[in-house]
Every structure is written in structure tokens, then in C-alpha cells.
Protein backbone atom coordinates (compact mmCIF):
# COMPACT_ATOMS: atom_id res chain seq x y z
CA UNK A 1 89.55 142.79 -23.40
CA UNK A 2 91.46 145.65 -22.06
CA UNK A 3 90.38 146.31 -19.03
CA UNK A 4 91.18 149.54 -17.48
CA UNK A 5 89.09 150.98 -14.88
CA UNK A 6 88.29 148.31 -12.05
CA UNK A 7 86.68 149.14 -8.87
CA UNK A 8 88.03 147.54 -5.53
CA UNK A 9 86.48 146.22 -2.60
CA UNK A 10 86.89 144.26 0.12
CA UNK A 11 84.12 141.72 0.22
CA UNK A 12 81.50 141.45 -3.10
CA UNK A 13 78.30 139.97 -1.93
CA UNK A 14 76.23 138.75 -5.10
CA UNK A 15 72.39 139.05 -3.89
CA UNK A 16 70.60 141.49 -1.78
CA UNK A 17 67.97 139.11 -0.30
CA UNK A 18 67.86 138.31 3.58
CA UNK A 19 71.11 136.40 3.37
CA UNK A 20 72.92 138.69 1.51
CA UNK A 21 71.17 141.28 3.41
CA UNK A 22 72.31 140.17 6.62
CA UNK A 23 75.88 139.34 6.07
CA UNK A 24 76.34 142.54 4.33
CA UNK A 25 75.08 144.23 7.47
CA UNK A 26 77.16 142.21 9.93
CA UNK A 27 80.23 142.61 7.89
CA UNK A 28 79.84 146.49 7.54
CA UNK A 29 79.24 146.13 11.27
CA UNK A 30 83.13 145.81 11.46
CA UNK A 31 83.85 148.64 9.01
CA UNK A 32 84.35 146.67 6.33
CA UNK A 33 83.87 147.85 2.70
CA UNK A 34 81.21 145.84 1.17
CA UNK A 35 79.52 145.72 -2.25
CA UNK A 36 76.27 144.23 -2.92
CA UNK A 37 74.85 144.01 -5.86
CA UNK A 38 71.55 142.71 -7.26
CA UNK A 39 69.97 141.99 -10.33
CA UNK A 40 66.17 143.01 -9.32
CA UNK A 41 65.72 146.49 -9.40
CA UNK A 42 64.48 146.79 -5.95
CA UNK A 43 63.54 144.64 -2.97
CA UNK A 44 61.01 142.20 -3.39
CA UNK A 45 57.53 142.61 -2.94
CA UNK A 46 56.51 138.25 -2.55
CA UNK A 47 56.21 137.34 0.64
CA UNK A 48 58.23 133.66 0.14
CA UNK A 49 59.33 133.11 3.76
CA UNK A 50 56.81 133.87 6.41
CA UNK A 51 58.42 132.82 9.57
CA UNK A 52 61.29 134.57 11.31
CA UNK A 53 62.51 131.97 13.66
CA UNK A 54 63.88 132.19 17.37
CA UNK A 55 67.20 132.71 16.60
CA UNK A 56 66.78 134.35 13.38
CA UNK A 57 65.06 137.41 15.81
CA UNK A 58 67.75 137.11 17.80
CA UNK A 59 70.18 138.20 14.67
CA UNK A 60 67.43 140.90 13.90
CA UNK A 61 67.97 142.04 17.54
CA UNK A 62 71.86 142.34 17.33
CA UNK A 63 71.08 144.51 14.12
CA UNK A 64 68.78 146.81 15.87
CA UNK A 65 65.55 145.82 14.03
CA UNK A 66 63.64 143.48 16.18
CA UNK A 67 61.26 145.58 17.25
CA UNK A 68 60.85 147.03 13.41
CA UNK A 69 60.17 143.34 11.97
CA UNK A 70 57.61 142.28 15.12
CA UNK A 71 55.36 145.25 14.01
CA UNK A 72 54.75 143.42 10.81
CA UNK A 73 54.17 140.13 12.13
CA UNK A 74 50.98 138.55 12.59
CA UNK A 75 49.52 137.37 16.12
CA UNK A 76 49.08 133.70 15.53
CA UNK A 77 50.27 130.58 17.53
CA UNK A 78 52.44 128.49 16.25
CA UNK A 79 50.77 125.76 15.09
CA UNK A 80 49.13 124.11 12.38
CA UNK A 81 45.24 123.19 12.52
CA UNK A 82 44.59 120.53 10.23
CA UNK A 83 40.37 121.28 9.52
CA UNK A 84 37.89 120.99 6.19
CA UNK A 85 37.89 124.88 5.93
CA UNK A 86 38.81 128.06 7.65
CA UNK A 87 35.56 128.72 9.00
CA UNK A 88 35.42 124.63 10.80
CA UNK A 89 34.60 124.10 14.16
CA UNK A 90 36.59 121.06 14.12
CA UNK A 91 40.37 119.81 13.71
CA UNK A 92 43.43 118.91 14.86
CA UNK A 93 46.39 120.89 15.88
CA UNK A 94 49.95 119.71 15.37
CA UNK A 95 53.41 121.47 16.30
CA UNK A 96 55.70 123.30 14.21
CA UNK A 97 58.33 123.32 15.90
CA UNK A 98 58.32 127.09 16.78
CA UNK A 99 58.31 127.84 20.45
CA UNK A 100 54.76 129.58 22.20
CA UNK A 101 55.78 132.57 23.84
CA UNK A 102 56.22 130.71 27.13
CA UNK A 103 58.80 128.57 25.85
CA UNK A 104 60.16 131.14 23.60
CA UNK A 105 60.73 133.24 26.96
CA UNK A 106 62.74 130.55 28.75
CA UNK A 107 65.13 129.95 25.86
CA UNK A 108 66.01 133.47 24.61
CA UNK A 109 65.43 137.34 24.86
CA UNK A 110 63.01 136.64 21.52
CA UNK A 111 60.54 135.06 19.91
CA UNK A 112 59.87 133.47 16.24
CA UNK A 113 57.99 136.32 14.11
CA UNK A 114 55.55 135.76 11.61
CA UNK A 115 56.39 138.58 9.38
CA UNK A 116 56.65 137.76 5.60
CA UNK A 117 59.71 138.69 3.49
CA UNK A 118 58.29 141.41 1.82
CA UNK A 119 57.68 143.34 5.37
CA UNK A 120 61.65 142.85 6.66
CA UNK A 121 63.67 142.70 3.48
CA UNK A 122 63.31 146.59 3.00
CA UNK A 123 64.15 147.25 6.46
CA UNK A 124 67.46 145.22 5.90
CA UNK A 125 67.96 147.45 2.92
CA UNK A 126 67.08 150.62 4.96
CA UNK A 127 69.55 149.71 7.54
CA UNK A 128 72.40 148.32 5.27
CA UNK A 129 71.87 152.22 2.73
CA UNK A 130 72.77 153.97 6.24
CA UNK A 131 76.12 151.89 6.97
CA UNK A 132 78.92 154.27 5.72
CA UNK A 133 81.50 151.61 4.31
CA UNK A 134 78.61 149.44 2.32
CA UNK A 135 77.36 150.36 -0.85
CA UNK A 136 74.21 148.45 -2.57
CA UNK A 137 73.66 148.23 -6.46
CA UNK A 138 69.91 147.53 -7.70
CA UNK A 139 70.21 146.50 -11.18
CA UNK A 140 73.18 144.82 -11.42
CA UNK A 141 73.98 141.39 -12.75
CA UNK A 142 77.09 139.45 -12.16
CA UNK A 143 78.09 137.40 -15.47
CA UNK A 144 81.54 136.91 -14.69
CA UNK A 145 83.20 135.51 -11.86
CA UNK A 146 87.65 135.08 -12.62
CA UNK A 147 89.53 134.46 -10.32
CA UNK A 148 93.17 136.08 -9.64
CA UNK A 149 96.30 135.96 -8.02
CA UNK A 150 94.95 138.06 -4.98
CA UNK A 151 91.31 138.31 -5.67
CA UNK A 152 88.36 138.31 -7.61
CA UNK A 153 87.43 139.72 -10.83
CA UNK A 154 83.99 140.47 -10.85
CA UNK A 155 82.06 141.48 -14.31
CA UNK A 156 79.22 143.45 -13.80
CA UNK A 157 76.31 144.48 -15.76
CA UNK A 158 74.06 147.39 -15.57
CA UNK A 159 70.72 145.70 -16.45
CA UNK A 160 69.28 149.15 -17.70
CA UNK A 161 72.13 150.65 -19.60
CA UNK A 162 73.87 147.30 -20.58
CA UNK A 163 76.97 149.05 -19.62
CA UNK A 164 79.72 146.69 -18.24
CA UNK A 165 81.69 147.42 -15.35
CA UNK A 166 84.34 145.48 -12.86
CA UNK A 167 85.32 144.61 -9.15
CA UNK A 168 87.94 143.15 -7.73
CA UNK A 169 87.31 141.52 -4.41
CA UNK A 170 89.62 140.00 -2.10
CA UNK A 171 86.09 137.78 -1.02
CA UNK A 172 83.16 137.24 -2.78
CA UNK A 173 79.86 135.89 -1.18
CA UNK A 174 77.39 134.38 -3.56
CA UNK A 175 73.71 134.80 -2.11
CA UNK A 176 72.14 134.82 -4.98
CA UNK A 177 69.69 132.03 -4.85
CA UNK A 178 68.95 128.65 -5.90
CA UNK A 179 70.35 129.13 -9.55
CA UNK A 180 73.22 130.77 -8.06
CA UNK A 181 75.69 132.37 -10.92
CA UNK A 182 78.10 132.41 -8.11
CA UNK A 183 78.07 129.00 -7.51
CA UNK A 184 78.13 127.84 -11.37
CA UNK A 185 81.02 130.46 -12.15
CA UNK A 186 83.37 128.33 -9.08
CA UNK A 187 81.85 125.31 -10.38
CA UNK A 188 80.27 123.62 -7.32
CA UNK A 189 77.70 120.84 -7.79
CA UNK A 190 74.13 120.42 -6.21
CA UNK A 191 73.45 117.27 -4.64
CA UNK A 192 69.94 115.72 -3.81
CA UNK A 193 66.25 116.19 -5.71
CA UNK A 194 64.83 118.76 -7.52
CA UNK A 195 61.47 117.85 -8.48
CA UNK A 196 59.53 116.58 -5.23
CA UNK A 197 56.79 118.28 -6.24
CA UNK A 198 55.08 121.63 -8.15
CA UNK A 199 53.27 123.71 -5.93
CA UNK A 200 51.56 126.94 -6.73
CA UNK A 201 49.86 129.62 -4.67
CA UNK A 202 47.52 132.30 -5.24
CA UNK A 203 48.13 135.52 -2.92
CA UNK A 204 45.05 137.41 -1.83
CA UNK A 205 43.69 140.26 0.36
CA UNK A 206 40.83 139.33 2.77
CA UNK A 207 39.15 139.69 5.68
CA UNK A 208 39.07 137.22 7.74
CA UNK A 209 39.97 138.26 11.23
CA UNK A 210 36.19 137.37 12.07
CA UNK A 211 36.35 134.24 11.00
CA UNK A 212 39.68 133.07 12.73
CA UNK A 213 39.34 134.90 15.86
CA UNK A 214 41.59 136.48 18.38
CA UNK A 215 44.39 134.66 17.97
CA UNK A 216 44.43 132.33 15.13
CA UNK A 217 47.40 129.67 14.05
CA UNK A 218 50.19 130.17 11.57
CA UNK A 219 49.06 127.41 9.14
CA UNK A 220 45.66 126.02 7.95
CA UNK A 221 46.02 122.78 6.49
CA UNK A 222 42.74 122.04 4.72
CA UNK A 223 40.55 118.52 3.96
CA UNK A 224 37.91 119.75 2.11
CA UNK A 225 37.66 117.55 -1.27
CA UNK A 226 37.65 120.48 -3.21
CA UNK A 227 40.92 122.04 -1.99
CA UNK A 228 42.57 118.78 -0.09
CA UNK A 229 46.16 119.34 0.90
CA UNK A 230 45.98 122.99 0.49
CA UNK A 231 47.65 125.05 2.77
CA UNK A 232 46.30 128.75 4.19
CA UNK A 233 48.79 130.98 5.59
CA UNK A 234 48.44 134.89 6.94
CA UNK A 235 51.04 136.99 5.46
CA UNK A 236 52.18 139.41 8.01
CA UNK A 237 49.88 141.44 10.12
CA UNK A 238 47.24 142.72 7.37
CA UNK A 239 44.25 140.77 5.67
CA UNK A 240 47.07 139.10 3.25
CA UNK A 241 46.78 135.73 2.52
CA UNK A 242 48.25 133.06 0.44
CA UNK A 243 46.79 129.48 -0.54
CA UNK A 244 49.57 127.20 -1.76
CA UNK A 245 48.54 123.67 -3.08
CA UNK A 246 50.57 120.91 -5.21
CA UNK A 247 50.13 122.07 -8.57
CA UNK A 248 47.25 119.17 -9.86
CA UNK A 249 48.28 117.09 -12.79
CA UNK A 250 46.14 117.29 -16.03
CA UNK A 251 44.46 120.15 -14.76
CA UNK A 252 43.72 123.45 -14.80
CA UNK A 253 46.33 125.43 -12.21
CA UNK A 254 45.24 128.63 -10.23
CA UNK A 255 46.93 131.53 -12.82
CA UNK A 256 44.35 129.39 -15.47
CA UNK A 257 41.24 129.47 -13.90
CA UNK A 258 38.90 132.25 -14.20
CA UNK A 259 38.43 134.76 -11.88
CA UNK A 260 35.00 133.21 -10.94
CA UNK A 261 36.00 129.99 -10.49
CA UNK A 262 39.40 130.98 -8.36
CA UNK A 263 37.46 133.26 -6.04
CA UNK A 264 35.36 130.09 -5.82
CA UNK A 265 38.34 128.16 -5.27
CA UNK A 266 39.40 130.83 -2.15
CA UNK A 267 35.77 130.37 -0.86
CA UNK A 268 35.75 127.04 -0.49
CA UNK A 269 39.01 127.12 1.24
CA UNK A 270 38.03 129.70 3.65
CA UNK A 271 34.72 128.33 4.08
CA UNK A 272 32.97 131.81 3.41
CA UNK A 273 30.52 131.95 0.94
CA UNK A 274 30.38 135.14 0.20
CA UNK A 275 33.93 136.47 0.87
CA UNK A 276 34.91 139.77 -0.19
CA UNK A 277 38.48 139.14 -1.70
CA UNK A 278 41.23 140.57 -4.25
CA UNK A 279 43.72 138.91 -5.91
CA UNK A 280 47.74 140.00 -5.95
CA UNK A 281 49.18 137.62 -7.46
CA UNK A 282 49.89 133.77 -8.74
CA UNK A 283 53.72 132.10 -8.19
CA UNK A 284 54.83 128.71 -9.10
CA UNK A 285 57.56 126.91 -6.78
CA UNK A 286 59.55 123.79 -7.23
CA UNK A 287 60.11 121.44 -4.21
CA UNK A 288 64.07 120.73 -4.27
CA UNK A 289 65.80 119.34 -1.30
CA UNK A 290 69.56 119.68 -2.48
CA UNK A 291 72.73 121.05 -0.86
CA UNK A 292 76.05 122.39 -2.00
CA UNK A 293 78.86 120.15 -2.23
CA UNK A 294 80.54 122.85 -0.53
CA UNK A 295 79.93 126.03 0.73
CA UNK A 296 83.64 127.12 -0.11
CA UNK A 297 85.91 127.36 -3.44
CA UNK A 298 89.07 129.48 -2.59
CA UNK A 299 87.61 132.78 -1.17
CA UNK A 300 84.56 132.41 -2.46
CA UNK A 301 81.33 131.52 -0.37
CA UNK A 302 77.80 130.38 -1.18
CA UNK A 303 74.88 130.96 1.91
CA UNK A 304 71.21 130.95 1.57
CA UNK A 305 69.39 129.62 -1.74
CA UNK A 306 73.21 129.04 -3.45
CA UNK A 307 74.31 126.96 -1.08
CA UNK A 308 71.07 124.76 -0.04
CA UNK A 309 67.73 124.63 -1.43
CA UNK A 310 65.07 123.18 1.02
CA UNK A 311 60.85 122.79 0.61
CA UNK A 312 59.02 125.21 2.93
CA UNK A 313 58.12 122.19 5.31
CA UNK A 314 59.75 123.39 8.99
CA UNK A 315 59.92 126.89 7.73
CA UNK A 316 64.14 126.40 8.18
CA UNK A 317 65.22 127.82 4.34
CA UNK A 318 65.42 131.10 4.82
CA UNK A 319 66.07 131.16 8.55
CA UNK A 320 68.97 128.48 8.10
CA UNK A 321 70.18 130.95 4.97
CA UNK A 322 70.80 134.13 6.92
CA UNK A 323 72.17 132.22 10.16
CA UNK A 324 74.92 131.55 7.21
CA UNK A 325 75.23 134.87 6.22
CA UNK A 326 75.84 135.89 9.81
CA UNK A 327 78.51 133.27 10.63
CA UNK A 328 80.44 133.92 7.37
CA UNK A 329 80.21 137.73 7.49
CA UNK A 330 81.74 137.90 10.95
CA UNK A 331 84.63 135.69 10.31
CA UNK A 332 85.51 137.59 7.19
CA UNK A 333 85.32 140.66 9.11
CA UNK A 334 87.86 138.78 12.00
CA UNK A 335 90.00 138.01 9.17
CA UNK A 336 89.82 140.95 7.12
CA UNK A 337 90.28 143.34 10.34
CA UNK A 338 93.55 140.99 10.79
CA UNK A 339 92.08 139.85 14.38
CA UNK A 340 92.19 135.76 13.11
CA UNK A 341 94.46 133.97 10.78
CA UNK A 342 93.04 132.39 7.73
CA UNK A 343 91.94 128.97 9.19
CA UNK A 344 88.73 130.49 10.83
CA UNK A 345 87.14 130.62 7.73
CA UNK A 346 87.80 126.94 7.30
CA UNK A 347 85.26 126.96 10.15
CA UNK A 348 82.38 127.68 7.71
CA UNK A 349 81.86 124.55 6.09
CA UNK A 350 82.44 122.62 9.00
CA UNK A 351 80.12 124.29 11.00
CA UNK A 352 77.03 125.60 8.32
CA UNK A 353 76.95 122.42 6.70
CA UNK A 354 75.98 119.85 8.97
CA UNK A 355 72.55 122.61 9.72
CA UNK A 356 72.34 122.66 5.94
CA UNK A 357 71.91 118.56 5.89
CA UNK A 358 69.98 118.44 8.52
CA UNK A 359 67.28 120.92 7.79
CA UNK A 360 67.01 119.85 4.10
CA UNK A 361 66.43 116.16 5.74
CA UNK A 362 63.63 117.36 7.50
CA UNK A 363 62.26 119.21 4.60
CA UNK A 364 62.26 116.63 2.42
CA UNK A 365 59.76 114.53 4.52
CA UNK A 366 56.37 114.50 3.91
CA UNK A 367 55.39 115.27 7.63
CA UNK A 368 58.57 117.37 7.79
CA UNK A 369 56.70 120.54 9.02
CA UNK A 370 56.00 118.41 12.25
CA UNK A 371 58.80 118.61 14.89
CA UNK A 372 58.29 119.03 18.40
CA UNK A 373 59.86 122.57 20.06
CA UNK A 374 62.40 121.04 21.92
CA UNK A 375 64.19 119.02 18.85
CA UNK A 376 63.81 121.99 16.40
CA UNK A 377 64.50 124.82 18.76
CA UNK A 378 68.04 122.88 19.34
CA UNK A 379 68.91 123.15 15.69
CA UNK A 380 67.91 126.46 15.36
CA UNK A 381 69.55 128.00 18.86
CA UNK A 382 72.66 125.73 17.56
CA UNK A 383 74.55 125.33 20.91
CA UNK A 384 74.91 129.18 21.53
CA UNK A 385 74.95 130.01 24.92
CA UNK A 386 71.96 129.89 27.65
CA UNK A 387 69.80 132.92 27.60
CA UNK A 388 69.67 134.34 31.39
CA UNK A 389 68.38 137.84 32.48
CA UNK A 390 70.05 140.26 34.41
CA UNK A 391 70.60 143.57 35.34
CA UNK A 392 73.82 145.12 33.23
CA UNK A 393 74.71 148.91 34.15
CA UNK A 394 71.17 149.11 35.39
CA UNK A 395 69.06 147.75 32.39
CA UNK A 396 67.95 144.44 32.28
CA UNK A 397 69.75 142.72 29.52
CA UNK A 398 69.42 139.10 28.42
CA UNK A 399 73.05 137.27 28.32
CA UNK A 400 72.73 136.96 24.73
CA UNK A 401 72.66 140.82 24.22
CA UNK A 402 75.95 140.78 26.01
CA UNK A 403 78.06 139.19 23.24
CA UNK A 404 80.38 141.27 21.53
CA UNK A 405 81.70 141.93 17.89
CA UNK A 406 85.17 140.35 19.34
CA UNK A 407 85.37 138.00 21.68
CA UNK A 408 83.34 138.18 24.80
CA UNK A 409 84.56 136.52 28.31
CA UNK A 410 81.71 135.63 30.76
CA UNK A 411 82.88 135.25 34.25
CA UNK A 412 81.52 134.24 37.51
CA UNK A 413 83.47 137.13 39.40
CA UNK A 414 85.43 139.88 39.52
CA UNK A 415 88.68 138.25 39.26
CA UNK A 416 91.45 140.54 38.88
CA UNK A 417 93.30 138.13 35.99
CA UNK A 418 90.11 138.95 33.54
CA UNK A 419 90.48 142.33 32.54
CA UNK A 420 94.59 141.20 31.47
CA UNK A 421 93.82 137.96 29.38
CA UNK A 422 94.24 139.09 25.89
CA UNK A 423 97.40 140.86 27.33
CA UNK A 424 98.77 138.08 28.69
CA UNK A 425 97.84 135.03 25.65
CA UNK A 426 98.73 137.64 22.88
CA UNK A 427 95.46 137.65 21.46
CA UNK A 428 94.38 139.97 18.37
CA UNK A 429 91.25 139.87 19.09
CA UNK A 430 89.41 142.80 21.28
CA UNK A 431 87.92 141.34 24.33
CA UNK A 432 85.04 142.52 26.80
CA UNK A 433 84.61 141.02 29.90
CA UNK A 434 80.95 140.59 31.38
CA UNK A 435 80.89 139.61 35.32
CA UNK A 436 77.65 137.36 36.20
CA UNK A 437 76.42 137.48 39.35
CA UNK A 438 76.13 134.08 40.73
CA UNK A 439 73.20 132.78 39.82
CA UNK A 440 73.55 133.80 36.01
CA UNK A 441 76.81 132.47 35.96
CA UNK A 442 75.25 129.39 36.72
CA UNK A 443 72.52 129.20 34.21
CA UNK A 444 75.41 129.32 31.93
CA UNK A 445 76.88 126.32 33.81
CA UNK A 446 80.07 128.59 35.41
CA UNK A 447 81.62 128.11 38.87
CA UNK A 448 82.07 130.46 41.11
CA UNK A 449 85.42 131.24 39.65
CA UNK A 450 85.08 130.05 36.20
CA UNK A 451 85.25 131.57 33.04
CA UNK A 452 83.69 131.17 29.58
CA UNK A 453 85.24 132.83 26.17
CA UNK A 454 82.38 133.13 23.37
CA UNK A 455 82.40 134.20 19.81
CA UNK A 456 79.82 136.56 18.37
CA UNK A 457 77.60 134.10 17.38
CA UNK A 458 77.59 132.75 20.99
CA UNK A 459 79.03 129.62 20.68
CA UNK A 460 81.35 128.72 22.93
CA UNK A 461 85.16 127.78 22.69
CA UNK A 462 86.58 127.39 25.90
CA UNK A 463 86.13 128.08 29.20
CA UNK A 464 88.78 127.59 32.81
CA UNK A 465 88.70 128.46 36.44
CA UNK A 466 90.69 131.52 38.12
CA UNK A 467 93.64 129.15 39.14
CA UNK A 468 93.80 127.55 35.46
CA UNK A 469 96.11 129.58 33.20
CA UNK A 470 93.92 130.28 30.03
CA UNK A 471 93.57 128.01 27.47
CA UNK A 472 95.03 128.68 23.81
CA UNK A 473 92.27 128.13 21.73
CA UNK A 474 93.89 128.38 18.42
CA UNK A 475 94.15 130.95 15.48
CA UNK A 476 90.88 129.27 14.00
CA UNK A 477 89.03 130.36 17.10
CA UNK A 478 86.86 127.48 16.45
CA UNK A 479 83.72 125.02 18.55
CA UNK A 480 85.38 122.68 20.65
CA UNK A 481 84.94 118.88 18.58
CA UNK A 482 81.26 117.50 19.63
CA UNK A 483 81.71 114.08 21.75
């Protein structure tokens, strides 16, 4: 085929979900021209995820819609009450591994948000419409991927016209779920189960705030013989609800039961007779626990869905997924803004991976939604720097909101060799220096004359003392090797 009219862009990101979402926003963050496209023709309206975790709100934060995504979220603790019904005096409560508030405050400027998908995904569109060098397609399938000399040849199809159109990209991004075209069209392999299990849930409006209190908890996991293993969830901060149970063999599922018998079904799970309730709508979910056998071929990257598939157990898929669009988005951006050398993004892998194992570990277990705060929280926080308040140009700031877009240099004074360190090493890369006082600095474990130099996701990658000269890190700008 002749091909003569071929769009350009910098980075094509293939799926406008969260992950895509958020690495398209990070990435136009930098000024760089980005392309999303996706095949729905609008946001969707399930609520799939339902927990925006610690760190995940700290991403939202950086973004500018924390605040935004809290106002959807429902007040609940964290926690799971295993009971017969809703309405039981009686149960036990076990830990998801989200932090209360308390221990939320200690570790970070945020806390976990139970907002579903369907409440933040349209701000993330919102925002993403208003940045001036991205541009996001509705409608638009990709169903070719070639690769070229110097980029990527994109084939694109208008799902309403069935008009064909093409993009080259010098990077390509697939986030476009767990039957990723992306990943199939660059021909890397899924490893680990599919079929754990068939689970189905039945979304509902209700209301139930009298029957679950002030302050009820995130999860219900019910006992009752009738509706055993089911699992109650709110859905943001209205009367929506979703009961999700394994899908039972050799019998009738919830989208085949009349409407008597599933409001019964609802009923019994809430434990109120007479409940007042309307039905949205059915879905049917495979358990996989499976991972990419890499998140790289060439330029092209897989995050989210495309690059691991986990059960909800932990509530990590989504929150691990745009954590990776984050980390890729901004090293592209380094790259692409010629502020790093190619071997950052050789970083990726190395670094998204090993989260990408470990959370689809803990999926995969049968008590996998069980994790104490302290062992989650670490996986999720990922070794960024310690959260410490203090007061920055006269507005109390956590350290965390302090991290640039380049490279950020904490210090435990005002030395006068800071402000010339990227003039004196040569570096590329802008650099903003942050003085602590004293007792910040050492929250972050600084001397009194020390130094630390962070990336933007707030890791770490090296750190020296006034009378050291400044280390070299590398081109890669990458985590120091764990020991």
C-alpha cells in the first residue's frame, strides 16, 4: 500500500485508561507531543478498580487532582469484615494492607482513596484534553504496529468511519489492557495462569448508609450459605454497590437469574429484607495472574493490563499499572527533551518488573488480599524518599511535593557549592535545590552538610557531604544496586 499522508508524533500511547491516562499526562508534563488513542468511544463508565492507593494519590497530587478524586471516594476504613451479612452484628476484621489515616499521615502527604474508576478516569481525561502538546482520539483502534528504521508505523482505524489512517512514533506505549494489540504486534509472551477462577458481579444502587453506619469498611466478605464467599464493596461515595462472587459451576450465574430471584440474591447479602435496590449492570472477570516477559521490545513499552495481569486480591493492578505509566513517561520525556542518554530507559524493566512479580505473587494467593500495612505500604511507597513536613516559602509543604520534573537536590544547608553542581559535573539535566532545615534533613537521613540528588519519582541515586566532590551518577541516572 502506498502510503502517503502519515502523521508524526513523538510518543503514541495505545489506551486511554488510568495507565495510559497517567503517562500521557506526565509526559505532556514535559512538553512532549503525545497521541493517545482508544478504541472505546469514551471513558468508561465500570467501576473495575476501587482503591486508589497511597502512592497512587500521591501521583494524583503531582497532577493536580487529589483533591478532585477524594471527593468521589467513599469514607470507609480500610479493612475487610468477614460477617454472615451486611446487616451482622458479628465478625471479624482483617487488614488490607492500606494504611488508616494515622499511618497514612506518618508515611506521606496522602492517603489511599476509595474512589472507583469510573469517578477519576474522566478527570484524567479532563486534565490530559487541556495539555496543549497532547491530543486524545476516542474511537480509534490500532491494528498495525511496523516497525522502522527511526520509528514506528502505527495503523489506525476510525471505528465509526472505517477510515484508515497512520502515525509514526519515535515511542510507542502500549496500555491497552490485558489482550494488549501492542504487546501481540512486538510479539512478547505472557507468563503464569489465566484461569484461577470466573468471578462475576452484579452492580447495584442502594441505600445502605443506615445499615453500615458512620464509617463502614472497604470490603464485606460474606458467610451466609446462600451467598458464601461473596464479596460487597461501596463504589465511590454514592449508594453504588457491587457484589462479586466466583461464578458457581452448573449453575445459574447472576446476568441468568430473574430479577426476583437476584434482588433476592442482593437481600440476602445485605441482610435487608426489604431493600429498595436497582440494578446497573452484570460483568464477568477472569482471575489471571501472568506477567510480561518484558516490558520492552525496541522502543516500544507495555504498562498496566499489557504488561501484567493480576486478580483484584491486594487491590495492587491498577495502582501497580499507572505507577508504570508514571516511571516510563518521565524517562521518555528525560530522553526525548535530550536531558538523559538512551540507557535510562533500560531502567524500566529493571525497576517495574520486580513490583510487577511481586504484586501478581500476592494476588495469586488465596488470602492474598491480607497483608499487614507495613509490608504492603513498602511495595507500594517503593523506596521513594521519607515524607517530612515543613514550611517552604511560607506554605507548609510535605518533602514529597518538593520533587521536581528534573532532578531535585535536598540539602541539609545552605552550602554555597549547591546552587553550581550541574555547572560544575556537566549535567543536562535542570536541577532545583531544596535546603532542609535540620531536623527535616534528618528525617530524610542527611547530615548536617549532606546532600541527596532524587529523581521525579523520588527515588534516590546518590547522595555526599559538602567536602565530597559530587558523585557521577551515570547517563542512566539510575537506583543505586539493592544490597
Amino acid at each position: 500500500m502506498l502510503v502517503t499522508d502519515v502523521a508524526q508524533t513523538q510518543l503514541l500511547i495505545v489506551g486511554a485508561g488510568p495507565c495510559g491516562l497517567v503517562a500521557a499526562t506526565t509526559a505532556a508534563r514535559y512538553g512532549i507531543d503525545v497521541l493517545v488513542t482508544e478504541q472505546r468511544g469514551g471513558g468508561s463508565s465500570l467501576s473495575r478498580a476501587l482503591v486508589v492507593s497511597t502512592r497512587g494519590m500521591e501521583l494524583m497530587r503531582r497532577i493536580g487532582l487529589e483533591d478532585a478524586v477524594r471527593a468521589g471516594a467513599a469514607d470507609v476504613e480500610p479493612t475487610a469484615l468477614v460477617t454472615s451479612t451486611l446487616t451482622s452484628t458479628e465478625g471479624s476484621v482483617i487488614p488490607l494492607g492500606f494504611p488508616s489515616d494515622t499511618e497514612a499521615a506518618e508515611a506521606s502527604p496522602c492517603r489511599p482513596a476509595w474512589a472507583p474508576q469510573s469517578h477519576y478516569e474522566p478527570l484524567l481525561v479532563s486534565h490530559l484534553q487541556a495539555a496543549p502538546s497532547a491530543t486524545l482520539q476516542f474511537g480509534t483502534r490500532l491494528i498495525d504496529l511496523e516497525e522502522r528504521s527511526d520509528c514506528y508505523r502505527a495503523t489506525l482505524l476510525d471505528v465509526t468511519s472505517g477510515s484508515q489512517n497512520f502515525v509514526d512514533a519515535r515511542f510507542v506505549i502500549g496500555a491497552d489492557g490485558a489482550h494488549s494489540t501492542v504487546r501481540n504486534k512486538v510479539g512478547v509472551s505472557m507468563e503464569g495462569p489465566d484461569d484461577l477462577a470466573d468471578y462475576e458481579r452484579v452492580e447495584f444502587v442502594a441505600p445502605l448508609d443506615a445499615v453500615i453506619g458512620a464509617r463502614g469498611h472497604a470490603l464485606y466478605v460474606l458467610e451466609h450459605p446462600d451467598v458464601a464467599g461473596a464479596v460487597l464493596a461501596r463504589r465511590g461515595r454514592e449508594d453504588r454497590w457491587g457484589l462479586s462472587r466466583e461464578r458457581p459451576r452448573g449453575a445459574a450465574g447472576m446476568e441468568d437469574l430473574s430479577h426476583d430471584d437476584l434482588v433476592t440474591l442482593v437481600r440476602t447479602a445485605t441482610g435487608v429484607q426489604n431493600l429498595e435496590l436497582t440494578v446497573e449492570r452484570f460483568s464477568r472477570f477472569r482471575f489471571a495472574a501472568q506477567i510480561a516477559d518484558h516490558y520492552r521490545r525496541g522502543n516500544v513499552f507495555l504498562i498496566g493490563d499489557a504488561a501484567h495481569r493480576m486478580t483484584p486480591r491486594g487491590g495492587t493492578g491498577m495502582n501497580t499499572g499507572i505507577q508504570d505509566g508514571f516511571d516510563i513517561a518521565w524517562k521518555l520525556a528525560w530522553v526525548l527533551r535530550s536531558w538523559a542518554g538512551l540507557q535510562l530507559l533500560d531502567t524500566y524493566e529493571a525497576e517495574r518488573r520486580p513490583i510487577g512479580l511481586h504484586n501478581i505473587g500476592r494476588s495469586a494467593e488465596p488470602g492474598g488480599a491480607r497483608r499487614s500495612t507495613n509490608e504492603a505500604l513498602s511495595w507500594d511507597l517503593d523506596g521513594r524518599v521519607a515524607h517530612a513536613w515543613l514550611d517552604h516559602n511560607r506554605t507548609r509543604m510535605s518533602t514529597i511535593d518538593l520533587i521536581s520534573d528534573g532532578l531535585t537536590l535536598f540539602t541539609a544547608e545552605d552550602h554555597s557549592q549547591w546552587p553550581s553542581v550541574a555547572d560544575t559535573t556537566g549535567w543536562a539535566t535542570p536541577l532545583e535545590v531544596v535546603v532542609l532545615d535540620i531536623g527535616t534533613a534528618a528525617a530524610l537521613g542527611l547530615p548536617p552538610t549532606g546532600a541527596a540528588l532524587v529523581r521525579p519519582d523520588g527515588h534516590e541515586i546518590a547522595r555526599w557531604t559538602a567536602a565530597d566532590a559530587p558523585p557521577k551518577p551515570g547517563p542512566a541516572w539510575s537506583r543505586p544496586a539493592e544490597t
